[in-house]
Protein backbone atom coordinates (compact mmCIF):
# COMPACT_ATOMS: atom_id res chain seq x y z
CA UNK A 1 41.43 77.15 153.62
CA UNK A 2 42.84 74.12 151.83
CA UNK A 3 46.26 73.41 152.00
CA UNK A 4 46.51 74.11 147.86
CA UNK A 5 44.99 77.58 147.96
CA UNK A 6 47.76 78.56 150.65
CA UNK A 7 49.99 77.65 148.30
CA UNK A 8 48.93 79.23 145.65
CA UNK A 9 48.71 82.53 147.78
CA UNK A 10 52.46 82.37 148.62
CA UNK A 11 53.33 81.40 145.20
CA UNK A 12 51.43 84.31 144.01
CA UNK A 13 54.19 86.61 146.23
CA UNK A 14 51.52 86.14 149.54
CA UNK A 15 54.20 85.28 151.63
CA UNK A 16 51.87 85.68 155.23
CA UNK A 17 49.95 82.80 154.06
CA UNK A 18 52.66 80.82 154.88
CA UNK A 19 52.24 81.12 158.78
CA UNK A 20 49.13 79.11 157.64
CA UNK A 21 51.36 76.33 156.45
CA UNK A 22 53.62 76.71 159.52
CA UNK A 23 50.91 76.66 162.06
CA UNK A 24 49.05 73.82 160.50
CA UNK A 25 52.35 71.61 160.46
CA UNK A 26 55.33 72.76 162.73
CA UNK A 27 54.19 70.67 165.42
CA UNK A 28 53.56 67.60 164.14
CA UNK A 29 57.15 67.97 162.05
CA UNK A 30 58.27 68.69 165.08
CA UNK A 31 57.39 65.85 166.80
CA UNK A 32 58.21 63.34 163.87
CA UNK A 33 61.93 64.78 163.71
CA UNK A 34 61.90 64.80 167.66
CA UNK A 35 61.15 60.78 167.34
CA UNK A 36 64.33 59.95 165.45
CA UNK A 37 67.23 61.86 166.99
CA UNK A 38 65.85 62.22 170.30
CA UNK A 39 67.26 65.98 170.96
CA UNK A 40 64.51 68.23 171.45
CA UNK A 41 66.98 71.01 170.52
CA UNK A 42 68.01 69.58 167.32
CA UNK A 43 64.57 68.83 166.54
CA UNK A 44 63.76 72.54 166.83
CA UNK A 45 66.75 73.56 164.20
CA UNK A 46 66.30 70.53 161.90
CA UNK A 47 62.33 71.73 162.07
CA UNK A 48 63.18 75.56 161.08
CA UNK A 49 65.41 73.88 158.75
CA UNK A 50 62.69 72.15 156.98
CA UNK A 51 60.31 75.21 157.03
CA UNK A 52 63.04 77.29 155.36
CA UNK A 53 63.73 74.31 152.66
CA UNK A 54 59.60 74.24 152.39
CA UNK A 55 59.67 77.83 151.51
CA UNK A 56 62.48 77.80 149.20
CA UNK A 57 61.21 74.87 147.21
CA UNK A 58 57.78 75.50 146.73
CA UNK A 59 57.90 75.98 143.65
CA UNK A 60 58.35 72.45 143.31
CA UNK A 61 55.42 71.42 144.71
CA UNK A 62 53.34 69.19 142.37
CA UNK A 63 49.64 68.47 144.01
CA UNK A 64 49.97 64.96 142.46
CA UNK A 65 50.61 63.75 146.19
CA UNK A 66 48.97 65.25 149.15
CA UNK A 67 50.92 68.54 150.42
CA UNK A 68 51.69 66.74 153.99
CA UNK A 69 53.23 63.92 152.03
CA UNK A 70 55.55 66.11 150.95
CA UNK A 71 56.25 68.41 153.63
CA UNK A 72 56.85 65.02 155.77
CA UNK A 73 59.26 64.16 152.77
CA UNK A 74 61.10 67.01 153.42
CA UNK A 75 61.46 66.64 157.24
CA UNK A 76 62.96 62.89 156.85
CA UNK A 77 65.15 64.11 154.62
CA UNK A 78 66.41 66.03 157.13
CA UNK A 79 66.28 63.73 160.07
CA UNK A 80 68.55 61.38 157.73
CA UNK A 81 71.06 63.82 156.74
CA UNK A 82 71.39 64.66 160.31
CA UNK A 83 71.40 61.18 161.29
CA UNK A 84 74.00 60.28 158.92
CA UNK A 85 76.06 63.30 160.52
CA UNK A 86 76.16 62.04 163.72
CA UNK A 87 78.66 59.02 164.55
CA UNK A 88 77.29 57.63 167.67
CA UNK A 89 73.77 56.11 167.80
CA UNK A 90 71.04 57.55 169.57
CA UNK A 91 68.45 56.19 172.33
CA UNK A 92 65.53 56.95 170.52
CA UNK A 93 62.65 58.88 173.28
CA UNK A 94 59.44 56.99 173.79
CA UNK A 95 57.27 59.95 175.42
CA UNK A 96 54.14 59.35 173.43
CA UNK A 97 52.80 56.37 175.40
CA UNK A 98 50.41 57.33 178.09
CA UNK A 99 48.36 55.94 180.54
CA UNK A 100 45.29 54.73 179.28
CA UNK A 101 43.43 53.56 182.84
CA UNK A 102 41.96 56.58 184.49
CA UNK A 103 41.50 55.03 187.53
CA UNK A 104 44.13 54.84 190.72
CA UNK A 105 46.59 51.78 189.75
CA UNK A 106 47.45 48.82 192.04
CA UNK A 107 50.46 48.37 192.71
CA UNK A 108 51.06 45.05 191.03
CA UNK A 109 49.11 47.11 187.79
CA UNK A 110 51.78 50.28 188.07
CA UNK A 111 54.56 47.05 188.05
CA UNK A 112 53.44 45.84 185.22
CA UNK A 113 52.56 48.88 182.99
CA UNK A 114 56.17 49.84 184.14
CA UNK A 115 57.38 46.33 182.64
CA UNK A 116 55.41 46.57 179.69
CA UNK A 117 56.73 50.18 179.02
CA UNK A 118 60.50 49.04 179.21
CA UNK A 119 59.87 46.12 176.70
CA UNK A 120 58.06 48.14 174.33
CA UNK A 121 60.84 50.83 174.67
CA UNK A 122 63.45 47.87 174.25
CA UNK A 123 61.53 46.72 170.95
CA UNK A 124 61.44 49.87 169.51
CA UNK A 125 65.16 51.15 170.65
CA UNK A 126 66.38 47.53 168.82
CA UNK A 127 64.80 48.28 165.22
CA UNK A 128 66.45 50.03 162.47
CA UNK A 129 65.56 53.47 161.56
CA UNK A 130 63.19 52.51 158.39
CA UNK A 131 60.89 50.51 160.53
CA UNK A 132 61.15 53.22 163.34
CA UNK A 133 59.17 55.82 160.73
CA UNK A 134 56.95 53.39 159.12
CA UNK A 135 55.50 52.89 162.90
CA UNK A 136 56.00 56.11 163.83
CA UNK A 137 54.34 57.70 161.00
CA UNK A 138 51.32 54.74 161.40
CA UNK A 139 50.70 55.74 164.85
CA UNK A 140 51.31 59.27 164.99
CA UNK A 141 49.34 60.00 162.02
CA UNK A 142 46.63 57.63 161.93
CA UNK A 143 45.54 59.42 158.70
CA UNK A 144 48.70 58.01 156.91
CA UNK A 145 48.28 55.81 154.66
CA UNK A 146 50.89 53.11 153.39
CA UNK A 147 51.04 55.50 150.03
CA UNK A 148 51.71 57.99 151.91
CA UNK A 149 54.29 57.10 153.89
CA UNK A 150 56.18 55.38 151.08
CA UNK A 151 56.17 58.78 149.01
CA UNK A 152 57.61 60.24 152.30
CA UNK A 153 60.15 57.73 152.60
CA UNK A 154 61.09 57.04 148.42
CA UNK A 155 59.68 53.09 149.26
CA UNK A 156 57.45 50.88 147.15
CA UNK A 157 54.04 50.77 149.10
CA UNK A 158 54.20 47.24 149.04
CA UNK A 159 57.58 47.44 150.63
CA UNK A 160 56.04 49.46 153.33
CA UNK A 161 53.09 47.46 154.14
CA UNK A 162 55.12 44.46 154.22
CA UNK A 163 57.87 45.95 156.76
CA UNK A 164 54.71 47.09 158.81
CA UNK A 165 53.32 43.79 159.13
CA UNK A 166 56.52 41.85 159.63
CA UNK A 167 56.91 44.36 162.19
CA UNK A 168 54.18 43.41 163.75
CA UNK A 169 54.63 39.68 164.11
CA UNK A 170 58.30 40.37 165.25
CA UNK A 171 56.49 42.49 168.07
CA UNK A 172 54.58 39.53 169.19
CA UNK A 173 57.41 37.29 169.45
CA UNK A 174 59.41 39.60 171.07
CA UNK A 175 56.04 40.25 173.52
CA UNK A 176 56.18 36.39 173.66
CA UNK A 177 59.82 36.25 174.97
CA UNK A 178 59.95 39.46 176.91
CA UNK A 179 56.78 40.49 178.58
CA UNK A 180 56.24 39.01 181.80
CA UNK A 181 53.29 39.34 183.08
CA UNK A 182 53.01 42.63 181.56
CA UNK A 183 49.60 44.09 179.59
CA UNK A 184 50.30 44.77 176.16
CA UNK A 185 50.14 48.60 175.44
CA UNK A 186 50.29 50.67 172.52
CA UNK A 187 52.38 48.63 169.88
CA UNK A 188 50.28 45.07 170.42
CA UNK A 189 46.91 47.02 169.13
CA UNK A 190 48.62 47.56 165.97
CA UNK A 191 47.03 49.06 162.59
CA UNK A 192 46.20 46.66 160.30
């Protein structure tokens, strides 16, 4: 069932049908709030949070963007407020890289994935919280386009693509000055 006849159902007073909406998207909301503050446990309530404001507003849904679009709208809405709340900064987790060799590592390989996954987290920890969604939501959601992401985040699509791919070159320099040795994981077989 389409995402737009679920709606409709709930809309109609169908309120089951929205487990459908909560089982097709509380992980993935969970995991995109997770990747900003960095609390699991905050994640969780600010998730719930966003399922309850989901619920409330549907009404407002328009299906002139795609119904993730907006549910992801929702969610960083949420991750900002929060963010905004807090007054220290957060480390931001990096849990999503894995290793991509099946085979037994050297030990001069396990040195160097090691090394490549502390400059990568060092990149990522060092960039501002715009360009930590825009490359969150591009590899997390390789479905997401630039229009999408800039209706999730209120941007300009241009503005997005251009903050992606300036994102990308200042990943190469920083690989440039910072990676010794090191084999370029995740971030250095960017999108374009």
């Amino acid at each position: 069932m389409e995402d737009k006849d679920i709606v409709k159902h709930v809309l109609q007073g169908e309120a089951l049908y929205f487990e459908y909406i909560i089982d097709k998207y509380e992980g993935p909301i969970l995991k995109y709030i997770y990747s900003f503050i960095g609390d699991r446990t905050m994640a969780e309530d600010l998730c719930q949070e966003t399922f309850i404001s989901v619920y409330n507003k549907l009404y407002t849904y328009n299906n002139i963007s795609k119904f993730s679009t907006w549910i992801y709208s929702i969610a960083h809405n949420k991750s900002i407020d929060y963010l905004r709340k807090i007054t220290k900064n957060r480390e931001i987790a990096i849990d999503n890289i894995k290793d991509s060799l099946s085979r037994e590592k050297s030990p001069q390989e396990i040195v160097e994935y090691k090394e490549t996954l502390d400059s990568i987290e060092g990149f990522i920890k060092n960039l501002d919280i715009i360009d930590k969604q825009i490359l969150y939501l591009r590899y997390a959601h390789p479905d997401v386009s630039f229009r999408d992401i800039s209706n999730m985040m209120g941007m300009n699509e241009s503005t997005v693509k251009k903050r992606y791919y300036r994102l990308y070159d200042k990943y190469e320099v920083y690989l440039d000055r910072n990676l010794k040795g090191g084999v370029g994981l995740g971030l250095s077989k960017i999108q374009k």
